[in-house]
N, C-alpha and C. Protein backbone atom coordinates (compact mmCIF):
# COMPACT_ATOMS: atom_id res chain seq x y z
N UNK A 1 0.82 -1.20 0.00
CA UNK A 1 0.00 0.00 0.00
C UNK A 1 0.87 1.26 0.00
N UNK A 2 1.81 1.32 0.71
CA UNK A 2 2.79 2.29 0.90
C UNK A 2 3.71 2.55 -0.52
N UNK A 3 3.89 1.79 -1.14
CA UNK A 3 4.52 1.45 -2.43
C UNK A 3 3.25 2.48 -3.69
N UNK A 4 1.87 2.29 -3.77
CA UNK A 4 1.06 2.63 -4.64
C UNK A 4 1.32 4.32 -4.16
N UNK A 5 1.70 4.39 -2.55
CA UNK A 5 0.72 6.08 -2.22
C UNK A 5 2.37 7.04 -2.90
N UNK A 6 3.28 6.24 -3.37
CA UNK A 6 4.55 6.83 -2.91
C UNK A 6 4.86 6.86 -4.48
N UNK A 7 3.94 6.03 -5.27
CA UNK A 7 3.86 6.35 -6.86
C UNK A 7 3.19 7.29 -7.87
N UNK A 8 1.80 6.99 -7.13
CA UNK A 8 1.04 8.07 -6.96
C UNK A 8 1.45 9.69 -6.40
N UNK A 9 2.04 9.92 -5.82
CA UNK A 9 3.14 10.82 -5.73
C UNK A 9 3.54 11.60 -6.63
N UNK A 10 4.30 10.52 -7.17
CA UNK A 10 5.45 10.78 -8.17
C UNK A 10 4.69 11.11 -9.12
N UNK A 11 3.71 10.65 -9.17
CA UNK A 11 3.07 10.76 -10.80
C UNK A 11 1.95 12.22 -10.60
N UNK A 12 1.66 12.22 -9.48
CA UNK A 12 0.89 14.13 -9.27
C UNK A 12 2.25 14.87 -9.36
N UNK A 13 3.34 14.19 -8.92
CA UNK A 13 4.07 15.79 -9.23
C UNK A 13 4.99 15.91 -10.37
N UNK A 14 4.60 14.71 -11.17
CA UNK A 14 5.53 14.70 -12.42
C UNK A 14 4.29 15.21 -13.20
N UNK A 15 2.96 15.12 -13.15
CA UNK A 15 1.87 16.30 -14.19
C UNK A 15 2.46 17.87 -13.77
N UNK A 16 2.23 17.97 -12.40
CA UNK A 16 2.41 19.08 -11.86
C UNK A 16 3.35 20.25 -12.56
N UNK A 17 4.42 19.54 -12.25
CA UNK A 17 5.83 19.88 -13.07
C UNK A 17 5.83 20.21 -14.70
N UNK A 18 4.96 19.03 -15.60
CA UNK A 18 4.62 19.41 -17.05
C UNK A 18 3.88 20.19 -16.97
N UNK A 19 2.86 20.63 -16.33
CA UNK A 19 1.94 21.67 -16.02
C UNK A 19 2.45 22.99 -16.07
N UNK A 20 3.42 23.02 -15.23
CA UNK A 20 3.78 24.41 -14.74
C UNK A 20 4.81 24.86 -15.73
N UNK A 21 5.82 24.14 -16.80
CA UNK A 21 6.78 23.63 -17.43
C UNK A 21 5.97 24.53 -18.50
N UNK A 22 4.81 24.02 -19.11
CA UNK A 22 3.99 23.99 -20.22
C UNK A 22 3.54 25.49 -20.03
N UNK A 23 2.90 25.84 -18.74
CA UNK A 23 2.54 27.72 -18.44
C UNK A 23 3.46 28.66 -18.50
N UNK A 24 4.77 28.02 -18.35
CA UNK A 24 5.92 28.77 -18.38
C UNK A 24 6.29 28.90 -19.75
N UNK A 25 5.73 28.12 -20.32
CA UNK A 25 6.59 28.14 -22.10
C UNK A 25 6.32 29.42 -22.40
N UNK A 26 7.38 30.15 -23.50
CA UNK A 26 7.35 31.04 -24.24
C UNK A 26 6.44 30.30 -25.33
N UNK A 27 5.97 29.70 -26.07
CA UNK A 27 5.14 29.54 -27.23
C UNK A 27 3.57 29.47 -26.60
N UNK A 28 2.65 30.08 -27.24
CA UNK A 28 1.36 30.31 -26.81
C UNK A 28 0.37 30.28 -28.22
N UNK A 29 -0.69 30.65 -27.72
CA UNK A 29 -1.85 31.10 -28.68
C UNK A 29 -2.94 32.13 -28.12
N UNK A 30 -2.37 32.92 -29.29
CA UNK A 30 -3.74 34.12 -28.59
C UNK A 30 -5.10 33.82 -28.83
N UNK A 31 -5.59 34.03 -27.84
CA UNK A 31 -7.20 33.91 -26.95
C UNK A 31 -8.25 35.00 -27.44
N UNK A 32 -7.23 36.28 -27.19
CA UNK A 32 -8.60 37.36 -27.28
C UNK A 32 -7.72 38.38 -27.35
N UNK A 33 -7.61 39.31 -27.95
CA UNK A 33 -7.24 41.10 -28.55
C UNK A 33 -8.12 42.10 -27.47
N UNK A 34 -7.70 42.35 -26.59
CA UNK A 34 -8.54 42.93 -25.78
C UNK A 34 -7.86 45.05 -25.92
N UNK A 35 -6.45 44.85 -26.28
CA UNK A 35 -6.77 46.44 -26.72
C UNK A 35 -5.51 46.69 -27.95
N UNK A 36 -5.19 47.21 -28.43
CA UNK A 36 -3.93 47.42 -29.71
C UNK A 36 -2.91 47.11 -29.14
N UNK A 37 -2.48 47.09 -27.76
CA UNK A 37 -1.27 46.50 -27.13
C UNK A 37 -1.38 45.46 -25.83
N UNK A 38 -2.56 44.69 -26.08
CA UNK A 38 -2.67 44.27 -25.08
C UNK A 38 -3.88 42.74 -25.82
N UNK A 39 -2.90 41.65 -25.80
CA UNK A 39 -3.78 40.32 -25.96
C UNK A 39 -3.63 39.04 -24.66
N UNK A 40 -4.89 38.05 -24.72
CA UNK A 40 -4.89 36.99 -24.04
C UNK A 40 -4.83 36.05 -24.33
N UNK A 41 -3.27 35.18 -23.57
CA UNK A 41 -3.26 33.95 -24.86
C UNK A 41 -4.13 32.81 -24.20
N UNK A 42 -3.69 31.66 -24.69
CA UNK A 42 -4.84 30.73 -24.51
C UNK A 42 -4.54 29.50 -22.91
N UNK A 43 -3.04 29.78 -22.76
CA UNK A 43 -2.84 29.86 -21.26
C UNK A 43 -3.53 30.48 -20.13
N UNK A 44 -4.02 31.21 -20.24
CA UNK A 44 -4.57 32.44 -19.19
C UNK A 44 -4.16 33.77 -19.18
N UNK A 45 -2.53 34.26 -19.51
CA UNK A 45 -1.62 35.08 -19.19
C UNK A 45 -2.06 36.28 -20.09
N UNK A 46 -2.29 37.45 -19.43
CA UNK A 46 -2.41 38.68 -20.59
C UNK A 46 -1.08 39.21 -20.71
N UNK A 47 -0.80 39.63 -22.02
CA UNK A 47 0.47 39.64 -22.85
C UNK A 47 0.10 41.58 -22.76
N UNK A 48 0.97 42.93 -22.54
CA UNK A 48 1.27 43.93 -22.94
C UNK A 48 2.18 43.83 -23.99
N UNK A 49 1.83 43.96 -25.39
CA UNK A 49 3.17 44.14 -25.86
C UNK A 49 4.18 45.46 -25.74
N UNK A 50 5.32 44.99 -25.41
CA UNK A 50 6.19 46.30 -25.02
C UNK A 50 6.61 47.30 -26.10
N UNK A 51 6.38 48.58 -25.75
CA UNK A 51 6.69 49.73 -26.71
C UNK A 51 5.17 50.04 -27.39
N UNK A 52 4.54 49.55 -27.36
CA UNK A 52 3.04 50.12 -27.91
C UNK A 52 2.12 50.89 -27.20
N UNK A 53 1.70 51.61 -27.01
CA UNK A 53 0.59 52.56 -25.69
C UNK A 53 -0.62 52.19 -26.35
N UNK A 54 -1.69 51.86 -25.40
CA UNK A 54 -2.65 51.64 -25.31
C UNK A 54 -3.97 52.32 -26.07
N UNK A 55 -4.83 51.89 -26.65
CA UNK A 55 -5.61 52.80 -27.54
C UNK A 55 -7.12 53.17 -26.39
N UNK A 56 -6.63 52.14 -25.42
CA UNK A 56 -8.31 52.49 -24.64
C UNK A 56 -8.53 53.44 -23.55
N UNK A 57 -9.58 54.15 -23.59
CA UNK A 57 -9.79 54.81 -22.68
C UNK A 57 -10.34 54.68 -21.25
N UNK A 58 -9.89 54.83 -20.02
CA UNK A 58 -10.31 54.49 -19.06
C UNK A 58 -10.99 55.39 -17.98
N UNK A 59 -12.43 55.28 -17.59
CA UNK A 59 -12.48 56.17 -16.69
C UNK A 59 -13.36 55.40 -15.08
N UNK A 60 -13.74 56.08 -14.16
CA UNK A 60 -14.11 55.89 -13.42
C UNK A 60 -16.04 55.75 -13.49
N UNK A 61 -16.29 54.83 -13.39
CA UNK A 61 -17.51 54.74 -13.96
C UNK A 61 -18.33 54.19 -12.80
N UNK A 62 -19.42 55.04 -12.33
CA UNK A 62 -20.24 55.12 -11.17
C UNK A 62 -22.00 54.56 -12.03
N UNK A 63 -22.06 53.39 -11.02
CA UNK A 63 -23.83 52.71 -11.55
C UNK A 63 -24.18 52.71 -10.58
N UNK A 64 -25.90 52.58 -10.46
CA UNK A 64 -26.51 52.54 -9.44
C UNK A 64 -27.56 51.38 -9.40
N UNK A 65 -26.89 50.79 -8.18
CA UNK A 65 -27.56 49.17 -8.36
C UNK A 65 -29.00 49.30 -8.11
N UNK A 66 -29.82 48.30 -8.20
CA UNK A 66 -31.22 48.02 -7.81
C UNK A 66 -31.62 48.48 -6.71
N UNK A 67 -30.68 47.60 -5.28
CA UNK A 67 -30.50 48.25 -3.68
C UNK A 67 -30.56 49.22 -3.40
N UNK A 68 -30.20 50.36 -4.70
CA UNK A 68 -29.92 51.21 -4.14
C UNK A 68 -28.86 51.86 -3.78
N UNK A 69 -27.39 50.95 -3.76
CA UNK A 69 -26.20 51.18 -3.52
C UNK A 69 -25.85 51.93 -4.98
N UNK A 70 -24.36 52.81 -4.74
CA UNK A 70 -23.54 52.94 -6.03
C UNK A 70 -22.42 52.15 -6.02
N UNK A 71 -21.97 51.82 -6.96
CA UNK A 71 -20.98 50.58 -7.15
C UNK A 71 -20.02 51.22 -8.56
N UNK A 72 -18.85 52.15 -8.27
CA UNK A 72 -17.80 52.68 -8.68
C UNK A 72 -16.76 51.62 -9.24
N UNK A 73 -15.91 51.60 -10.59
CA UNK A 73 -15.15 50.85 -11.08
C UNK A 73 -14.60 51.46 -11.95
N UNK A 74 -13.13 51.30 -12.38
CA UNK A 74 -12.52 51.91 -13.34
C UNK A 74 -12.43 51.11 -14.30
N UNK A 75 -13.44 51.52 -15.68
CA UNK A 75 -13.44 50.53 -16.68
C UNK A 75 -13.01 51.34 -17.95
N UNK A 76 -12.53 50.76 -18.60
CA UNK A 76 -13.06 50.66 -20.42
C UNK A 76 -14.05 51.80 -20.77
N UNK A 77 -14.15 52.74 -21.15
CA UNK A 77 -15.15 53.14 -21.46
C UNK A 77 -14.97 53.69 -23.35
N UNK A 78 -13.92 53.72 -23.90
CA UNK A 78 -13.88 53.63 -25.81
C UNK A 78 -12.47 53.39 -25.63
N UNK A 79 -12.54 52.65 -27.16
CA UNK A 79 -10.96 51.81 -27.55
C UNK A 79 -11.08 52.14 -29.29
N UNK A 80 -10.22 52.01 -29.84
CA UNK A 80 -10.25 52.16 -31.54
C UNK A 80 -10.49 51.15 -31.75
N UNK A 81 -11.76 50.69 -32.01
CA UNK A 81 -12.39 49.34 -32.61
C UNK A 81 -11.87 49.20 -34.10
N UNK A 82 -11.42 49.49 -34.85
CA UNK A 82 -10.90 49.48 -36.40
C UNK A 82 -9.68 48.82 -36.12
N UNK A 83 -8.98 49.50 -35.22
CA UNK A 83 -7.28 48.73 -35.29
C UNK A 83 -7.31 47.40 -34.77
N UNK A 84 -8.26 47.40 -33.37
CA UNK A 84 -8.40 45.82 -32.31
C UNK A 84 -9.18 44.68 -33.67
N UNK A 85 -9.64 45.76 -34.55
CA UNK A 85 -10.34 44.47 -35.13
C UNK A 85 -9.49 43.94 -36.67
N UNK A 86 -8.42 44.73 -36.64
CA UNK A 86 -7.60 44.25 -37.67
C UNK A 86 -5.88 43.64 -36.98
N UNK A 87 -5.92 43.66 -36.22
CA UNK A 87 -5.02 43.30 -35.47
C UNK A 87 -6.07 41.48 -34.45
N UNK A 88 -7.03 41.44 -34.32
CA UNK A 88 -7.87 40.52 -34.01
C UNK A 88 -7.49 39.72 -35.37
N UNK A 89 -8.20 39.87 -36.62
CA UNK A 89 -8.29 39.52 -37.96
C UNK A 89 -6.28 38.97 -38.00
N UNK A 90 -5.77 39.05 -37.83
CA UNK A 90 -4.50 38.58 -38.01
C UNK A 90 -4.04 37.43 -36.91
N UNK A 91 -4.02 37.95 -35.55
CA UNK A 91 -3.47 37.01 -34.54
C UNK A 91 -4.13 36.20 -34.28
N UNK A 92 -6.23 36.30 -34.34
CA UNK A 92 -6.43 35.70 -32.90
C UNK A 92 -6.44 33.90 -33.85
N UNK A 93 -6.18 33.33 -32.22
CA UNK A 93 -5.79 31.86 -32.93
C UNK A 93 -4.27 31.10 -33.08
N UNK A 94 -3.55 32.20 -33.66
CA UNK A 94 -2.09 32.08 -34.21
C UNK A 94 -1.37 32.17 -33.19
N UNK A 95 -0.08 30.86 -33.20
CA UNK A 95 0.60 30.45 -32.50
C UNK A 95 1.63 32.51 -32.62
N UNK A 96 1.88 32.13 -30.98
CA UNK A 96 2.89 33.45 -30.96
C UNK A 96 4.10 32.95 -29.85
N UNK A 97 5.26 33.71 -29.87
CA UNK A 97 6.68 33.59 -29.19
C UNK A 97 6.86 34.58 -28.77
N UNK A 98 6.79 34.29 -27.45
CA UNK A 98 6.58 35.84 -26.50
C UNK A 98 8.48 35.52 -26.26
N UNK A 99 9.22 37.00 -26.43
CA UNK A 99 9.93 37.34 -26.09
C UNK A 99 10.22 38.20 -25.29
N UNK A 100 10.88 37.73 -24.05
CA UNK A 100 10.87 38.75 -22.83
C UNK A 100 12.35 39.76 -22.83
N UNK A 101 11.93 40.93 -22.14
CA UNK A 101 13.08 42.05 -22.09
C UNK A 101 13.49 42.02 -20.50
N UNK A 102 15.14 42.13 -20.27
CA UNK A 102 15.60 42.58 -19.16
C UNK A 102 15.31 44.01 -18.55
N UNK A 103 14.39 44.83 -19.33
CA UNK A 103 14.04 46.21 -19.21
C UNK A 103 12.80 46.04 -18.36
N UNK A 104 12.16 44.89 -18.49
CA UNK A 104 10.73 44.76 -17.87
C UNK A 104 10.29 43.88 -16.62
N UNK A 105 9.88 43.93 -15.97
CA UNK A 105 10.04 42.32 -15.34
C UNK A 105 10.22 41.18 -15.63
N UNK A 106 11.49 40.36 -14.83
CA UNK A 106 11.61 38.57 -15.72
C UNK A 106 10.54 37.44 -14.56
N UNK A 107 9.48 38.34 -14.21
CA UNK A 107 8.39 37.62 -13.65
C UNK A 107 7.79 36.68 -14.89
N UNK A 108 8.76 35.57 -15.50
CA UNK A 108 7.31 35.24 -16.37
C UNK A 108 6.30 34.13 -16.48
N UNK A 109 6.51 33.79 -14.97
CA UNK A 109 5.09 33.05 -14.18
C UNK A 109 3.85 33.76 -13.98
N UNK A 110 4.11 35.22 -14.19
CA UNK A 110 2.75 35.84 -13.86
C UNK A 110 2.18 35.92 -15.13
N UNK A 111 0.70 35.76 -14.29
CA UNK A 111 -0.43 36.29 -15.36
C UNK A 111 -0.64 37.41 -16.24
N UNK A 112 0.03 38.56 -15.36
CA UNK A 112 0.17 39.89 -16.36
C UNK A 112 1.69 40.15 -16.70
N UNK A 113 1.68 39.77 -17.65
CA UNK A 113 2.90 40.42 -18.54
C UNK A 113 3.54 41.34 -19.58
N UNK A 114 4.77 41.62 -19.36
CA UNK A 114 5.23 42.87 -20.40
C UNK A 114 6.36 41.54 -21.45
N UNK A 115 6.04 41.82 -22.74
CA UNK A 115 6.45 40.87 -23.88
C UNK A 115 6.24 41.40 -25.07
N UNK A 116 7.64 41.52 -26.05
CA UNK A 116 7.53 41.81 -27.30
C UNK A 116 6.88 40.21 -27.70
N UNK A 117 6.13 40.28 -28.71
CA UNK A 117 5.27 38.58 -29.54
C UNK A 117 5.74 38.90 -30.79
N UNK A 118 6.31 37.49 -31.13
CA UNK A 118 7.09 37.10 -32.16
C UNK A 118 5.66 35.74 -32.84
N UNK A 119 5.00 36.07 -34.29
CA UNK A 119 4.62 35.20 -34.95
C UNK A 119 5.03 34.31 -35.50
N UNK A 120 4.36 33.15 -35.98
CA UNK A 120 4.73 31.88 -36.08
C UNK A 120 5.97 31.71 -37.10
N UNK A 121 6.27 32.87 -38.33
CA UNK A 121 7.02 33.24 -38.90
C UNK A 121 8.42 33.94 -38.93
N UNK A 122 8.01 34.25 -37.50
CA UNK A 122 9.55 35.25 -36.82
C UNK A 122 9.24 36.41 -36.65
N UNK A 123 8.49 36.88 -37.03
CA UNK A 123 7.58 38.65 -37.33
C UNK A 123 7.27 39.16 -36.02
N UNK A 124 7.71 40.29 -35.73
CA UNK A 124 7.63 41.34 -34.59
C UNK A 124 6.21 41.51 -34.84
N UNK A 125 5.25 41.25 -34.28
CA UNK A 125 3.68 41.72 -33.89
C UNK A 125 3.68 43.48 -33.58
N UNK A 126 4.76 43.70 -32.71
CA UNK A 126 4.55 45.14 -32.46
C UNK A 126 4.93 45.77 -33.69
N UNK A 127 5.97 45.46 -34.51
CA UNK A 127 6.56 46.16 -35.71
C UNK A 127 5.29 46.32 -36.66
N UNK A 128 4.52 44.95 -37.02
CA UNK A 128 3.54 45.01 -37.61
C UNK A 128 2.71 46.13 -37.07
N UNK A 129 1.73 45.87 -36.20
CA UNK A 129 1.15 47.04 -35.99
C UNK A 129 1.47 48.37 -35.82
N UNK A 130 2.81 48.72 -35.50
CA UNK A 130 3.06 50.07 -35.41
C UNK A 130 3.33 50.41 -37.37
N UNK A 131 3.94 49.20 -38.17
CA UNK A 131 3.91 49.71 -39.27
C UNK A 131 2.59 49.64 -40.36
N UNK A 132 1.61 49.05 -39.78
CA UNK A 132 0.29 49.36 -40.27
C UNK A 132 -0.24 50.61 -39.63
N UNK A 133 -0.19 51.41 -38.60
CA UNK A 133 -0.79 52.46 -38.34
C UNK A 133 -1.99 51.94 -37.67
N UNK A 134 -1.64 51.15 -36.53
CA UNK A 134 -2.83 50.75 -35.47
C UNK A 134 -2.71 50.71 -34.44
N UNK A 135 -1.42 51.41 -33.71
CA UNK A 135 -1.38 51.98 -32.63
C UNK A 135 0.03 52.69 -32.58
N UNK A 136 -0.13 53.28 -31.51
CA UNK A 136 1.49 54.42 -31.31
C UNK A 136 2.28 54.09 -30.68
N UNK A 137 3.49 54.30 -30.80
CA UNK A 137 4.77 54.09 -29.52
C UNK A 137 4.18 54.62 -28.35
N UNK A 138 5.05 53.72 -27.29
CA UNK A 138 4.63 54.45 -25.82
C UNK A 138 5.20 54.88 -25.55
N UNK A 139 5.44 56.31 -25.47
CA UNK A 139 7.43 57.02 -25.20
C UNK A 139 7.72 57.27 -23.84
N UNK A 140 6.43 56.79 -22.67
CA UNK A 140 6.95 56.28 -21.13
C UNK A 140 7.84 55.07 -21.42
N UNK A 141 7.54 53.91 -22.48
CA UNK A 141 8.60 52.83 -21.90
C UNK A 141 9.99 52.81 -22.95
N UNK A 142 11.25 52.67 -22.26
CA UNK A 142 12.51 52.56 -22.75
C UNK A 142 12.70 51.13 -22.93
N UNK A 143 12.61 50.94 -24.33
CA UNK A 143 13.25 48.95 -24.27
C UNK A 143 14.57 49.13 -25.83
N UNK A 144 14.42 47.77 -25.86
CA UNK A 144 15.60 47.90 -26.92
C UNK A 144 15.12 48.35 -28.09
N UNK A 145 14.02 48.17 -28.78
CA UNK A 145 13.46 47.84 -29.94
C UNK A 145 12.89 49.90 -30.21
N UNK A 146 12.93 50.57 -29.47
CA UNK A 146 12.52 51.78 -29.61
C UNK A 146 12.45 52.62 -30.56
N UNK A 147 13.76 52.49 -31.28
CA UNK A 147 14.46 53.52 -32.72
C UNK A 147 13.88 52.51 -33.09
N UNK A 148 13.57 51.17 -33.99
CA UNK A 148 13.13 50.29 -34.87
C UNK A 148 11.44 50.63 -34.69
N UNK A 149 11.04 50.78 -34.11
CA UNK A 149 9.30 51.20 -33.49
C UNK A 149 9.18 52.57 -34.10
N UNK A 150 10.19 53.49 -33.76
CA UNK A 150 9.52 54.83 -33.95
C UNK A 150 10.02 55.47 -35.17
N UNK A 151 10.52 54.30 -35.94
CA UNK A 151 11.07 54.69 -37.39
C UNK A 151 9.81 53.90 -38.25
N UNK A 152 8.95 52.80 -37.45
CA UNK A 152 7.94 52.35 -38.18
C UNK A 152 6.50 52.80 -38.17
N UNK A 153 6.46 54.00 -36.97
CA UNK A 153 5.22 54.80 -36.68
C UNK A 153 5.63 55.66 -37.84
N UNK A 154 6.78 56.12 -37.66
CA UNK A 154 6.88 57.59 -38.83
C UNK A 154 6.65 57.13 -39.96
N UNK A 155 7.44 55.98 -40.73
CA UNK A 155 6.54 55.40 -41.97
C UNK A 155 5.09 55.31 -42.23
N UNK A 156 4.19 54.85 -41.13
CA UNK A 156 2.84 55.10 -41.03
C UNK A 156 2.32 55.67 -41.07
N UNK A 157 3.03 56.79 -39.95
CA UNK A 157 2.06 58.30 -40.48
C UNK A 157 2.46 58.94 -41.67
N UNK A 158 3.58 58.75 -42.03
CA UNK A 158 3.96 59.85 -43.69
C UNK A 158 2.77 58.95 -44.44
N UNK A 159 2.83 57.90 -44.48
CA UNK A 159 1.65 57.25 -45.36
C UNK A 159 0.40 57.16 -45.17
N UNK A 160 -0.24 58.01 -43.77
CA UNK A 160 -1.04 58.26 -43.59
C UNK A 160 -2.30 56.91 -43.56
N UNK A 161 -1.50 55.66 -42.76
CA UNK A 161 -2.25 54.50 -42.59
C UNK A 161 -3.08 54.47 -41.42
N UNK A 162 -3.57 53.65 -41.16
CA UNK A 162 -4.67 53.50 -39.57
C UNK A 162 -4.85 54.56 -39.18
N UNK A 163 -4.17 54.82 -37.82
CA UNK A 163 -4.63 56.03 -37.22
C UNK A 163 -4.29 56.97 -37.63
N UNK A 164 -3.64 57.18 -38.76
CA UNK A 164 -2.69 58.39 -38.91
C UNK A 164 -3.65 59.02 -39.88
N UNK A 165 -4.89 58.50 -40.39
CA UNK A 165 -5.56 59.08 -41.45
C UNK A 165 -6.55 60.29 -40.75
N UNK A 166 -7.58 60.82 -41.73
CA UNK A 166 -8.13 62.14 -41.00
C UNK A 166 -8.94 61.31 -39.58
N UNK A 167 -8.99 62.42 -38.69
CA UNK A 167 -9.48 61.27 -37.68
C UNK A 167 -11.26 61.18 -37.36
N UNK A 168 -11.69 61.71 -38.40
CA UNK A 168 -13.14 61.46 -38.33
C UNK A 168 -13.50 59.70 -38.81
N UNK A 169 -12.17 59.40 -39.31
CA UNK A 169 -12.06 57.93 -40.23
C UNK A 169 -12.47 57.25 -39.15
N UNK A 170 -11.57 56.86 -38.02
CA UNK A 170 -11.40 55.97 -37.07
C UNK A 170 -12.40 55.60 -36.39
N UNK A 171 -12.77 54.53 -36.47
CA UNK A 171 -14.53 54.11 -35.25
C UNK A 171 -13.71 53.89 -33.71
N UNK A 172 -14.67 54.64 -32.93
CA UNK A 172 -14.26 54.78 -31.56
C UNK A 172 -15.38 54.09 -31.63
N UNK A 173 -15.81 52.94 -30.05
CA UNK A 173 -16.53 52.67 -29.86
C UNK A 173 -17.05 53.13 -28.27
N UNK A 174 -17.91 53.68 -28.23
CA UNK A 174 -17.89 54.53 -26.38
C UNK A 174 -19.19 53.37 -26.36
N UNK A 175 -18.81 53.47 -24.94
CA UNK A 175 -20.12 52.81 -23.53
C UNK A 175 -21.09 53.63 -23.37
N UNK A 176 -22.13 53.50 -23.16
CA UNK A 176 -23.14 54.73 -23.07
C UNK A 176 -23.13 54.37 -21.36
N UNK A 177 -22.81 55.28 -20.52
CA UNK A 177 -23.10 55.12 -19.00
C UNK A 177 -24.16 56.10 -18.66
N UNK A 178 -24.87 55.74 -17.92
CA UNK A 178 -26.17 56.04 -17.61
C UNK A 178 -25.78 56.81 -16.15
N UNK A 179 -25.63 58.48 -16.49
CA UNK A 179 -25.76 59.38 -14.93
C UNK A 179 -26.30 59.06 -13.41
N UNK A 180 -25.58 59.29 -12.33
CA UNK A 180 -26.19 58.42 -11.35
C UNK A 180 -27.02 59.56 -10.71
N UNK A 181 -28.42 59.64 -10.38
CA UNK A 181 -29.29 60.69 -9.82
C UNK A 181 -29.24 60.59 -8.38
């Protein structure tokens, strides 16, 4: 009996180990495009890609429950739905190679992460989108790839792609929040 409990063992912590082995991998699949610099792969882990700033807007958004209570949260309230949905249209699904920077945290057991994503091809994801014109450098973060990023925004905008076009073009998509009385 002592022999089965002491195999059994071995064998929960030899999944365990492929488990954790397998969450740790750099190779993934994105899940969901949740903003121009920001996807979920199919691990759990949300990916920032580094050097891109964010297209969504965030504010403090006050509802008023049934009870009677107000119930305050800082959400989402508009994102450039045109770029998330052409940048969606490319990744979601597709195997990606998250490459991590010594500039960022080398936490990369956590769930939230900072990661340039490398496609199944070798292709910088951020290069792509910054050289389609679907989102901007973030000039708070310093990484290596910076001059290569902001030589591919300026191509974008001289060509006047994604965002760089007149900006009545661009579909914002806003939340309608309902005033609290």
């Amino acid at each position: 009996m002592k022999g089965n409990i002491g195999v059994i063992l071995i064998l929960l912590l030899t999944v365990l180990l492929l488990w954790f082995v397998g969450y740790l991998s750099r190779h993934d699949r994105v899940e969901q495009v949740e903003d121009v610099n920001t996807v979920v792969l199919r691990k759990g882990r949300t990916v920032h890609i580094i050097g891109l700033a964010p297209s969504a807007v965030r504010a403090e958004v006050t509802t008023m429950l049934s009870d009677s209570t107000v119930e305050t949260e800082n959400r989402i309230v508009s994102y450039d739905t045109t770029s998330v949905n052409r940048i969606r249209d490319r990744v979601l699904g597709q195997p990606v190679i998250l490459d991590f920077s010594r500039a960022f945290s080398p936490d990369t057991a956590s769930p939230d992460l900072h990661a340039y994503l490398s496609m199944e091809d070798g292709s910088d994801l951020g290069a792509w989108i910054l050289s389609q014109g679907l989102a901007k450098i973030n000039p708070e973060q310093q990484h290596p790839r910076e001059v290569d990023y902001a030589s591919f925004q300026a191509e974008a905008k001289l060509n006047h792609l994604g965002i760089w076009v007149q900006p009545d073009t661009v579909a914002v998509q806003e939340e309608e929040v309902a005033p609290v009385e």
